[in-house]
C-alpha atoms as a PDB file:
ATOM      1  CA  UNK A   1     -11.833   5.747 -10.888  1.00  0.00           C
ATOM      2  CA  UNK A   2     -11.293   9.118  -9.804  1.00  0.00           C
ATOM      3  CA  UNK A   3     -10.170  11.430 -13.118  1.00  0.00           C
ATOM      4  CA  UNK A   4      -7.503  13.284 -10.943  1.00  0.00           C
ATOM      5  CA  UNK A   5      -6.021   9.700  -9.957  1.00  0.00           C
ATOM      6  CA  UNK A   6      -4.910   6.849 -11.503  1.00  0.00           C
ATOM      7  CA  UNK A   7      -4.258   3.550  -9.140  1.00  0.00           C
ATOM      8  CA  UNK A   8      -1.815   1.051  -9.716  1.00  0.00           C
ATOM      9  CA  UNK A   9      -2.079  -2.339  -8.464  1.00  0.00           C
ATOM     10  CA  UNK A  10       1.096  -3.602  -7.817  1.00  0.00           C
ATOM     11  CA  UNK A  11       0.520  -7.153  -6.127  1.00  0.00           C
ATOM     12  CA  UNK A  12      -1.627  -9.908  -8.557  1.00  0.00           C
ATOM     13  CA  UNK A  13      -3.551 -10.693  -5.909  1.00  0.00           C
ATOM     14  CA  UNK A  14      -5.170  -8.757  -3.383  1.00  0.00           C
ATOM     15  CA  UNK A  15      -4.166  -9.630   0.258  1.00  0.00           C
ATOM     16  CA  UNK A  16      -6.996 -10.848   2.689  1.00  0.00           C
ATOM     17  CA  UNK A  17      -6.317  -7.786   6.174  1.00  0.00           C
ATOM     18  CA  UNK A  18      -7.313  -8.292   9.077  1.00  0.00           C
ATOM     19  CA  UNK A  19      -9.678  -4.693   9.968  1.00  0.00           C
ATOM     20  CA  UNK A  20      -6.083  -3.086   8.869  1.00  0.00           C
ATOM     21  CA  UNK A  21      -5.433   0.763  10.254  1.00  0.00           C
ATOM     22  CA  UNK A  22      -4.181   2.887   7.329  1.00  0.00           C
ATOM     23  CA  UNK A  23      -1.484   5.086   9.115  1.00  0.00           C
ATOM     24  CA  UNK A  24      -0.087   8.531   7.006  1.00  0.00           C
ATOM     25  CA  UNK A  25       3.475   9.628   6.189  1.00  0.00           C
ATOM     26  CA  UNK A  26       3.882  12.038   3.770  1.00  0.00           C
ATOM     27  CA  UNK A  27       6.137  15.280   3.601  1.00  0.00           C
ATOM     28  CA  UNK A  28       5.717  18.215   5.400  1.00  0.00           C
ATOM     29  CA  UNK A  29       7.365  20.371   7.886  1.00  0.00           C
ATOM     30  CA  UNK A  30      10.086  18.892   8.924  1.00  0.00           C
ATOM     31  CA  UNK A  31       9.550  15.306   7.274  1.00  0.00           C
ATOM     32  CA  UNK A  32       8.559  14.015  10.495  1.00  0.00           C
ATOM     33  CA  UNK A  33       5.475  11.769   8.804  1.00  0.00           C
ATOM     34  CA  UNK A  34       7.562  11.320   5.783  1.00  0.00           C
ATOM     35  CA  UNK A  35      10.370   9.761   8.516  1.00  0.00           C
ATOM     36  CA  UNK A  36       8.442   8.156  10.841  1.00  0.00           C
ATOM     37  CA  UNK A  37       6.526   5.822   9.051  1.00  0.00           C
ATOM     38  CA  UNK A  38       9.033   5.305   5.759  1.00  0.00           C
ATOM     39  CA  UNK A  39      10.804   3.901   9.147  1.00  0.00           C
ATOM     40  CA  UNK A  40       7.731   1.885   9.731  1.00  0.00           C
ATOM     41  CA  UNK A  41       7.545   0.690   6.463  1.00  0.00           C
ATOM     42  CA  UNK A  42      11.415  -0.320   6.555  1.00  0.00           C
ATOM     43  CA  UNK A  43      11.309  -2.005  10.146  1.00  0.00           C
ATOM     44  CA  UNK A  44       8.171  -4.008   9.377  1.00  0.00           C
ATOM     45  CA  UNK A  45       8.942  -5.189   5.988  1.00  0.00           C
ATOM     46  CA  UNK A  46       6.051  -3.987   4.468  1.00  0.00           C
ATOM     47  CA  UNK A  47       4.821  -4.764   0.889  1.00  0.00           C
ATOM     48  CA  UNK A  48       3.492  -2.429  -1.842  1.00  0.00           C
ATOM     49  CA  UNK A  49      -0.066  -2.347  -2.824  1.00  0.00           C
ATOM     50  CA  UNK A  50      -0.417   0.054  -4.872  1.00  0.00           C
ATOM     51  CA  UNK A  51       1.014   3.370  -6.570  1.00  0.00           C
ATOM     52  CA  UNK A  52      -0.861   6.995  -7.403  1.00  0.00           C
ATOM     53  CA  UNK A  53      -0.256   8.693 -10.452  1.00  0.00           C
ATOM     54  CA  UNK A  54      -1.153  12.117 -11.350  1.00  0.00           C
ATOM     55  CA  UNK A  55      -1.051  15.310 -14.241  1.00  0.00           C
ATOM     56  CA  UNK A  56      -1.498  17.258 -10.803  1.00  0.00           C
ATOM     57  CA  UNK A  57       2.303  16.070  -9.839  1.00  0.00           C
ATOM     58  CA  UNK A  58       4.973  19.125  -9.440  1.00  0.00           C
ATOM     59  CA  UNK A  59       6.112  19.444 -13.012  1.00  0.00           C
ATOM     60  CA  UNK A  60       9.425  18.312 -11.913  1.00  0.00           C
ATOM     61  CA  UNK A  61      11.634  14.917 -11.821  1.00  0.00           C
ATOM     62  CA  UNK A  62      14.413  13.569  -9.181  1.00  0.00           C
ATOM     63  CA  UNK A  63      17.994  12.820 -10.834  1.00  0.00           C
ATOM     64  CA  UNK A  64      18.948   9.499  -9.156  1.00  0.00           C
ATOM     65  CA  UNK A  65      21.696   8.175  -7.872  1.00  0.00           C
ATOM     66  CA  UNK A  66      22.166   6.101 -11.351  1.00  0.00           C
ATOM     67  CA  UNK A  67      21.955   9.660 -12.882  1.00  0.00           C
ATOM     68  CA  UNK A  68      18.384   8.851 -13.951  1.00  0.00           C
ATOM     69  CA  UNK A  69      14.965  10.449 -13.978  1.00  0.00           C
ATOM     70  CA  UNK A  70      12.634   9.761 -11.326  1.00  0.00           C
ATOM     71  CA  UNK A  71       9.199  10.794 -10.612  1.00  0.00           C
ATOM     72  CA  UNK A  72       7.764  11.500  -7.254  1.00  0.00           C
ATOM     73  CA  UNK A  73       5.986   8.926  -5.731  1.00  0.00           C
ATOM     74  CA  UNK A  74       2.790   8.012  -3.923  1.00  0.00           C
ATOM     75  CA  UNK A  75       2.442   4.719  -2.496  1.00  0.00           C
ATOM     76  CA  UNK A  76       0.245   2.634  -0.384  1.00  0.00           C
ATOM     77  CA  UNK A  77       2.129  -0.079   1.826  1.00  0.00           C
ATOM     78  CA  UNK A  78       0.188  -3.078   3.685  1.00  0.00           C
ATOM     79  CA  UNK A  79       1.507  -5.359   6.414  1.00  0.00           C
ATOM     80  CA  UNK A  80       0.035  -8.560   7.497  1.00  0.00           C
ATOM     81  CA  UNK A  81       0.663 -10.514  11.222  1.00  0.00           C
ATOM     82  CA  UNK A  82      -0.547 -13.708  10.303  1.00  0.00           C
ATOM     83  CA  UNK A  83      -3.457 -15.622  11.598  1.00  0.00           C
ATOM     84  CA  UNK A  84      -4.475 -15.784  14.995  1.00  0.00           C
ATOM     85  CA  UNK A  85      -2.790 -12.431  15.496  1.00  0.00           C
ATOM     86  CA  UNK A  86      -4.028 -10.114  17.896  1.00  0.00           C
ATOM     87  CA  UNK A  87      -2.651  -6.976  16.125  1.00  0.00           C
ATOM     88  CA  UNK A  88      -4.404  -5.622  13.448  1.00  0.00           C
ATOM     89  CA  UNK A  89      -3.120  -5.652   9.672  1.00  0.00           C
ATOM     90  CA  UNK A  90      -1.569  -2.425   8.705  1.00  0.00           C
ATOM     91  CA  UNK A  91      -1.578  -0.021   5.213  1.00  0.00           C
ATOM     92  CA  UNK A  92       1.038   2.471   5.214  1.00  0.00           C
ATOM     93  CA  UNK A  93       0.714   5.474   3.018  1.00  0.00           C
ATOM     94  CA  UNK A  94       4.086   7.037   1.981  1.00  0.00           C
ATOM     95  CA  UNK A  95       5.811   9.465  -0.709  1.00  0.00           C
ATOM     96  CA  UNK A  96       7.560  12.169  -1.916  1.00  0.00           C
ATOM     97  CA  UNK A  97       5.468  14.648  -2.277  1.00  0.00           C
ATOM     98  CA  UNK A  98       1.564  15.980  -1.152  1.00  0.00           C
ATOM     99  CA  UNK A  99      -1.142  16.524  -3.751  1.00  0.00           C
ATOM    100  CA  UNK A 100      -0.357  20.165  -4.792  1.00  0.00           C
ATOM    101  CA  UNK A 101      -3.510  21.999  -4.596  1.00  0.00           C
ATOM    102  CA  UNK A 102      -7.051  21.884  -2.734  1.00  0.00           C
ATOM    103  CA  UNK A 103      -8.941  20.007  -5.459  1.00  0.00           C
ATOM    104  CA  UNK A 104      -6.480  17.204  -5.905  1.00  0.00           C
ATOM    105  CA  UNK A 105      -5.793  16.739  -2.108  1.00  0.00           C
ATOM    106  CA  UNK A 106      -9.515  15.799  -1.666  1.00  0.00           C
ATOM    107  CA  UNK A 107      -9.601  13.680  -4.653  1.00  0.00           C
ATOM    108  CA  UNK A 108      -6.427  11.724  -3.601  1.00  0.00           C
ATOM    109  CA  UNK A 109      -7.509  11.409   0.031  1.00  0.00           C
ATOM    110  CA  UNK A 110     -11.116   9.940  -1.229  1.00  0.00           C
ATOM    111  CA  UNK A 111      -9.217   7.802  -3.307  1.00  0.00           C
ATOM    112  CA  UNK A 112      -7.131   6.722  -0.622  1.00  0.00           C
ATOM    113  CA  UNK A 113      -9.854   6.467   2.058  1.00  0.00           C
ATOM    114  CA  UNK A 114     -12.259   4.279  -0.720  1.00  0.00           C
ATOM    115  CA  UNK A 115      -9.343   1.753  -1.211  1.00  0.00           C
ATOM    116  CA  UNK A 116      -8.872   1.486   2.882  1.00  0.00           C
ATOM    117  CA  UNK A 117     -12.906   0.769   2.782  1.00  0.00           C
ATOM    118  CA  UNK A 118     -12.155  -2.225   0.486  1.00  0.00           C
ATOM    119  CA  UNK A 119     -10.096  -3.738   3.244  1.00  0.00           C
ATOM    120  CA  UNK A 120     -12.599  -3.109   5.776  1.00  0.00           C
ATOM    121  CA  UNK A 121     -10.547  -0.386   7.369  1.00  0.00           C
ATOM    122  CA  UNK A 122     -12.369   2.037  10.159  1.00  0.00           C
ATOM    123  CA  UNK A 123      -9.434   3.877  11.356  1.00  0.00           C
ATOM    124  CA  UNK A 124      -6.596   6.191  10.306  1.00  0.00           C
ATOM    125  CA  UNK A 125      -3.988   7.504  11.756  1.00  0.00           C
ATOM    126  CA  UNK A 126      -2.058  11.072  10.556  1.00  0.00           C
ATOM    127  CA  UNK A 127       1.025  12.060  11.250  1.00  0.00           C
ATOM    128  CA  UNK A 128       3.204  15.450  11.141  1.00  0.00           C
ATOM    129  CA  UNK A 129       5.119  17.887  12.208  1.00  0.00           C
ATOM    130  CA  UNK A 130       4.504  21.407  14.319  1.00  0.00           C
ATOM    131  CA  UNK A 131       7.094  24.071  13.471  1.00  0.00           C
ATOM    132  CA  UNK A 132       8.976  26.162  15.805  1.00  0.00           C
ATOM    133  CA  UNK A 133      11.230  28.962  15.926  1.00  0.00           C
ATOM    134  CA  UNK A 134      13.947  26.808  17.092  1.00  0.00           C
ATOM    135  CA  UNK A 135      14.989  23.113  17.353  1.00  0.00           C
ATOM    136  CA  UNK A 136      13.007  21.769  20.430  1.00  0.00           C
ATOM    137  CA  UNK A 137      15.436  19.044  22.744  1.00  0.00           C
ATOM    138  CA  UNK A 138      12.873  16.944  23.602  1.00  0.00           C
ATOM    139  CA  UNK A 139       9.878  17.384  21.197  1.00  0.00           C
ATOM    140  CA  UNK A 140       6.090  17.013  22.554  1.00  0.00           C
ATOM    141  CA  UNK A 141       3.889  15.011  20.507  1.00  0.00           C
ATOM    142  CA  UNK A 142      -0.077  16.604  20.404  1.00  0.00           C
ATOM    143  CA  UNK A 143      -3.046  14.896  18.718  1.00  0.00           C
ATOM    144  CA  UNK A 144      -6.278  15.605  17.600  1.00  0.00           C
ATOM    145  CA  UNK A 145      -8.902  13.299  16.156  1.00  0.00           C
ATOM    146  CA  UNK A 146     -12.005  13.163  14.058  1.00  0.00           C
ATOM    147  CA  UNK A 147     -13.736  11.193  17.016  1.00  0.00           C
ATOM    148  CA  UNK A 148     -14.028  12.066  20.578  1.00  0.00           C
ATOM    149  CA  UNK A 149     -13.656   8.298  21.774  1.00  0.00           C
ATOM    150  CA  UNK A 150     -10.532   8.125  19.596  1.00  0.00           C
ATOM    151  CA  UNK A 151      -8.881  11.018  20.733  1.00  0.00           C
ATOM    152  CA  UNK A 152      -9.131   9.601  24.546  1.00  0.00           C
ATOM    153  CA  UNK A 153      -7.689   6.095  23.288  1.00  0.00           C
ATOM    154  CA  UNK A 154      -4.535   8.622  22.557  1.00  0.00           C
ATOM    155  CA  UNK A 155      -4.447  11.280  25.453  1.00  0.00           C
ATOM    156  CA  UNK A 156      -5.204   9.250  28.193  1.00  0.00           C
ATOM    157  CA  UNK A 157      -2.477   8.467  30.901  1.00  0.00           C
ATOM    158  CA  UNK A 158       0.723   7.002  29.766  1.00  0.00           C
ATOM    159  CA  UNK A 159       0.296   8.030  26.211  1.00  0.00           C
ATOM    160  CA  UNK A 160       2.849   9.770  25.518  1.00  0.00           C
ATOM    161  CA  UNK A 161       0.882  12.673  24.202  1.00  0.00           C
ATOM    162  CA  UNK A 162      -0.084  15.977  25.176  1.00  0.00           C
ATOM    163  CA  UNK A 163      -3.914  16.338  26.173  1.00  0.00           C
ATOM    164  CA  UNK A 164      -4.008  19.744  24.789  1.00  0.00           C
ATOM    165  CA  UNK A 165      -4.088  20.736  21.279  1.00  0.00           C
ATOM    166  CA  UNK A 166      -6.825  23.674  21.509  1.00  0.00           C
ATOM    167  CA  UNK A 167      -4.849  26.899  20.886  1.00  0.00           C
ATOM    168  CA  UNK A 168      -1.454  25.574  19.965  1.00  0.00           C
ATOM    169  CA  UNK A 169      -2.221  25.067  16.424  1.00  0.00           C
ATOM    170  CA  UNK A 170      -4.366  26.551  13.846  1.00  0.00           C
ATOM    171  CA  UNK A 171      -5.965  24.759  10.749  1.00  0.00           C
ATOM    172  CA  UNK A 172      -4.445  21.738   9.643  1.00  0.00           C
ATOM    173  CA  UNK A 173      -3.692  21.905   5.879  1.00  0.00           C
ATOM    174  CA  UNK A 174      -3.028  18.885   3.533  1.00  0.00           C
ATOM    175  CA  UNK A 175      -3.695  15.202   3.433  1.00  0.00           C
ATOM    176  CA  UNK A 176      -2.890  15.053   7.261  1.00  0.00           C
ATOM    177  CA  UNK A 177      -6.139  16.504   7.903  1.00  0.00           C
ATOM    178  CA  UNK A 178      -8.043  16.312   4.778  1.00  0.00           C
ATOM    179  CA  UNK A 179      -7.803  12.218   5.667  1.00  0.00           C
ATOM    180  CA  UNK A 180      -9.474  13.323   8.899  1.00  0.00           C
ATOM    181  CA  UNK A 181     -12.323  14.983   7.608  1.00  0.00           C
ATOM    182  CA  UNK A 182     -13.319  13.023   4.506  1.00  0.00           C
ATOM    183  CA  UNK A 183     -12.721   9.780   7.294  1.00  0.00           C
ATOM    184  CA  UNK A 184     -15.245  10.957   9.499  1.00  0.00           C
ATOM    185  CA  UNK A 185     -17.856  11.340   6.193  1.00  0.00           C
ATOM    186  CA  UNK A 186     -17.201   7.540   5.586  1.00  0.00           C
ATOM    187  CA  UNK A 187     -17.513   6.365   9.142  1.00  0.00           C
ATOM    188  CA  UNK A 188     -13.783   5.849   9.776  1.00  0.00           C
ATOM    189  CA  UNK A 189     -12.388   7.021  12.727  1.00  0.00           C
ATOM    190  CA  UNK A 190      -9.067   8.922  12.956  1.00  0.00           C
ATOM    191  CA  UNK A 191      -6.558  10.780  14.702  1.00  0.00           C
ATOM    192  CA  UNK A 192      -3.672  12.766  13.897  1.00  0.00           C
ATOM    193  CA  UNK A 193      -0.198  13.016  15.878  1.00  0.00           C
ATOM    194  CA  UNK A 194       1.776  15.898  15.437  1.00  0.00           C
ATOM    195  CA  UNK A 195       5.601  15.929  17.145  1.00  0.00           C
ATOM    196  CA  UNK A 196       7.126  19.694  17.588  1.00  0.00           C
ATOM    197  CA  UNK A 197      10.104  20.224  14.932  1.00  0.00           C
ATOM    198  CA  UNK A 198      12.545  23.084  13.922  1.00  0.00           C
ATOM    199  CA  UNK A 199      10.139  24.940  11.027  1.00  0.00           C
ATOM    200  CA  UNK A 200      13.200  25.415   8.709  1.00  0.00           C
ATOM    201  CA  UNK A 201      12.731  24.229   5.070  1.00  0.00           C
ATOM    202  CA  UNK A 202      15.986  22.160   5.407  1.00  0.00           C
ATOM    203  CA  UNK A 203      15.898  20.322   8.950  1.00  0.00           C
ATOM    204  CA  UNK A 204      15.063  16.934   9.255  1.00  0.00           C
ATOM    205  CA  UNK A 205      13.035  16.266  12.200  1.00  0.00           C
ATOM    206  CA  UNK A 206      14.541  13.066  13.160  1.00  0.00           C
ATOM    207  CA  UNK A 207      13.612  13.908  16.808  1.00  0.00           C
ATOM    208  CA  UNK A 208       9.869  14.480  16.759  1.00  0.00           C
ATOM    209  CA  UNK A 209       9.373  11.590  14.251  1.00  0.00           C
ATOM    210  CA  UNK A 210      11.392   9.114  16.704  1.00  0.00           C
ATOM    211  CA  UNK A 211       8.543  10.302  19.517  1.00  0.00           C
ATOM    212  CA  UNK A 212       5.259   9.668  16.790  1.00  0.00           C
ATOM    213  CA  UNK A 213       6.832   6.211  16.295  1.00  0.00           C
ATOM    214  CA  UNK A 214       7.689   5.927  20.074  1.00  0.00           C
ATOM    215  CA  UNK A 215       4.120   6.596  20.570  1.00  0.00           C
ATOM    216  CA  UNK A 216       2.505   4.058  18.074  1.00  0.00           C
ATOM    217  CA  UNK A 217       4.995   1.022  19.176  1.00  0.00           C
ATOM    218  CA  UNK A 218       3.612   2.150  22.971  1.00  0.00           C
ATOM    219  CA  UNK A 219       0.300   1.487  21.868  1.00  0.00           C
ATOM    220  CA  UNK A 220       0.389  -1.320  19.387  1.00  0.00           C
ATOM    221  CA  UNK A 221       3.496  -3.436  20.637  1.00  0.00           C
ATOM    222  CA  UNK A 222       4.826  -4.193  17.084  1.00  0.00           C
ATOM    223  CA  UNK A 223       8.425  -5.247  18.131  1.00  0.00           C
ATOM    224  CA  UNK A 224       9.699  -1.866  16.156  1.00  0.00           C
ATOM    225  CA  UNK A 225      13.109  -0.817  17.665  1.00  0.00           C
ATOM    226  CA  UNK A 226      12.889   2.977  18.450  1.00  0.00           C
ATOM    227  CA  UNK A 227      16.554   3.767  19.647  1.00  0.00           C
ATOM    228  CA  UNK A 228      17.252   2.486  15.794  1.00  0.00           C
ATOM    229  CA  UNK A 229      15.658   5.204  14.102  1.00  0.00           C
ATOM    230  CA  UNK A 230      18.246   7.861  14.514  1.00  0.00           C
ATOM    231  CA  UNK A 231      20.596   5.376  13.366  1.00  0.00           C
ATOM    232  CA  UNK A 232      18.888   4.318  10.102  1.00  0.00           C
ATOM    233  CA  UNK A 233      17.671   7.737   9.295  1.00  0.00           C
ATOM    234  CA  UNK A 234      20.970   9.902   9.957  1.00  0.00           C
ATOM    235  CA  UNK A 235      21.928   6.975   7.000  1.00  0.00           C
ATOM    236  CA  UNK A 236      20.235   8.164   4.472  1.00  0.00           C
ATOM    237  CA  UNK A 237      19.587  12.096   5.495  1.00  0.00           C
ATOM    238  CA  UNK A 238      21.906  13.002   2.685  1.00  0.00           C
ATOM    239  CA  UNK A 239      19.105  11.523   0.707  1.00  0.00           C
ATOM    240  CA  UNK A 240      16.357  13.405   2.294  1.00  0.00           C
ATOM    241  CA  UNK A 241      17.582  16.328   2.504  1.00  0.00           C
ATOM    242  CA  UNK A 242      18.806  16.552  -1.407  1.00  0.00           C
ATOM    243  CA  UNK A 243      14.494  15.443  -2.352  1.00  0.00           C
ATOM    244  CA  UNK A 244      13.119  18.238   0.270  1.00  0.00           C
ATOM    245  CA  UNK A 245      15.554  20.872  -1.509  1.00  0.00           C
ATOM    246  CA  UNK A 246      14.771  19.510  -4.763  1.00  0.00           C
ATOM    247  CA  UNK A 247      10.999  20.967  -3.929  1.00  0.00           C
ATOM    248  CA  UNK A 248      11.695  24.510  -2.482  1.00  0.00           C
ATOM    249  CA  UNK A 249      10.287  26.339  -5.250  1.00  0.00           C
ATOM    250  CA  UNK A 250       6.976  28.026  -3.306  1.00  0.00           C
ATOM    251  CA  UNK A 251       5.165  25.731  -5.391  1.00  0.00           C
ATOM    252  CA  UNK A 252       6.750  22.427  -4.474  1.00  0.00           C
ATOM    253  CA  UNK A 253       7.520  23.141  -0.739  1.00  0.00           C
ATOM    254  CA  UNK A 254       5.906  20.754   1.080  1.00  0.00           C
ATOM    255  CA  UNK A 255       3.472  23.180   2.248  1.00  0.00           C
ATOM    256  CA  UNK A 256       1.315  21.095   4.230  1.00  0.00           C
ATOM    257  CA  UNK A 257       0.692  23.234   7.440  1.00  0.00           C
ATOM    258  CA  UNK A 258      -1.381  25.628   9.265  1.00  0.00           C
ATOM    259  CA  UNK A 259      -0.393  29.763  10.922  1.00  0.00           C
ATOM    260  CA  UNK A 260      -0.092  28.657  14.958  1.00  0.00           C
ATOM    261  CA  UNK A 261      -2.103  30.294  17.506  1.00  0.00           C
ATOM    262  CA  UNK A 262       0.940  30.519  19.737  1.00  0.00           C
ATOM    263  CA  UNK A 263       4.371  32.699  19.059  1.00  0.00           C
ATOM    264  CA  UNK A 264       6.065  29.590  19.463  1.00  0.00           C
ATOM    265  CA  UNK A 265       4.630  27.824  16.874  1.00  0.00           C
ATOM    266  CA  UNK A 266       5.365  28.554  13.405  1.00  0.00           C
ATOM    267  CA  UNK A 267       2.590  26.179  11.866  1.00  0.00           C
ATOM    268  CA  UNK A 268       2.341  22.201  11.298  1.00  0.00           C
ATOM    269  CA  UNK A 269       2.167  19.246   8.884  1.00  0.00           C
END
């Protein structure tokens, strides 16, 4: 076991997945990951697999609505189809937070991407946010990929996403890409989709995380209603809203990001 991580199993026996794609939500600018696939999670009923726990955690506790402590959490989600399916199985990986420095983001994401290996997994899919300088209408999503193949499967015609990430974006910083890079080390493919948000501390990006999940329910026809997500989000944005300013000390803001290359562009996550 990794020193920086400990893994919780949380099911007594492991499910069987069918070559399952681990897809990435955690926050960052705007909470679009964080959104889209906690959405995910919700709409397909997924179960927990396991929880993360670290001393590398923000020193710092949520006050529920049961006037509780909480601690920030890190979980990994799976979804089965059944067999006989077509689709492929699913793992989710969600939270509250990202691993808050450059030695624990690697050692989570290696933790993360050996688990995915025990289920066979060979591809990933990131998700995030680009900040701008104001609150786009109708937010582009871009991608990038850790595989040249992969990042056609995406772009191509009726995909929904841009074709052209080269000079819109700098470096991608945080589990986002880290998952990316360490991926492509252990042979599984990946991509990462990035929806343009307002780059303000306190907006929710309900917008750009209703296009990522637009875009995967194009591509992998999982029955996932996308004109419910502003519904079920604007629900519980009180909620959201109250965790990301419960981390906007510059040591807790979700930091995950990269300086643009364009004026437009604030940076991404």
């Amino acid at each position: 076991m990794n020193k920086l991580w400990e893994v919780m199993q949380e099911e007594k026996k492991l499910p069987k997945l069918n070559k399952p794609i681990l897809i990435e939500g955690l926050p960052g600018i705007g909470n679009v990951g964080k959104i889209a696939v906690d959405f995910l999670v919700e709409e397909l009923k997924a179960k927990r697999l396991y929880s993360f726990f670290s001393y590398k955690f923000p020193h710092s506790v949520f006050v529920n609505e049961k006037n509780l402590v909480e601690m920030p959490k890190l979980e990994l989600y799976y979804k089965q189809f059944g067999k006989g399916s077509k689709r492929c199985d699913l793992l989710f990986l969600v939270g509250d937070i990202q691993p808050i420095d450059e030695e624990s983001c690697y050692a989570f994401c290696d933790e993360v991407l050996k688990l995915a290996k025990q289920f066979n997994c060979k591809k990933v899919v990131t998700t995030g946010g680009i900040g701008l300088q104001h609150v786009p209408d109708q937010p582009k999503v871009y991608c990038t990929a850790n595989d040249q193949a992969e990042l056609h499967e995406y772009t191509k015609k009726g995909t929904l996403v841009e074709k052209e990430i080269f000079g819109v974006v700098g470096p991608i910083i945080g589990v986002s890409g880290i998952l990316l890079a360490l991926g492509k080390k252990k042979g599984i493919k990946g991509v990462a989709l990035l929806a343009e948000t307002f780059g303000n501390p306190f907006y929710l990006g309900i917008k750009g995380a209703r296009e990522i999940v637009q875009v995967l329910e194009k591509k992998f026809s999982w029955g996932v209603s996308v004109k419910k997500i502003s519904k079920d989000i604007l629900e519980v944005e009180n909620q959201l809203l109250q965790k990301a300013g419960d981390w906007l000390g510059d040591e807790f803001v979700p930091q995950a990001g990269a300086q643009a290359k364009k004026k437009d562009v604030h940076y991404i996550g």
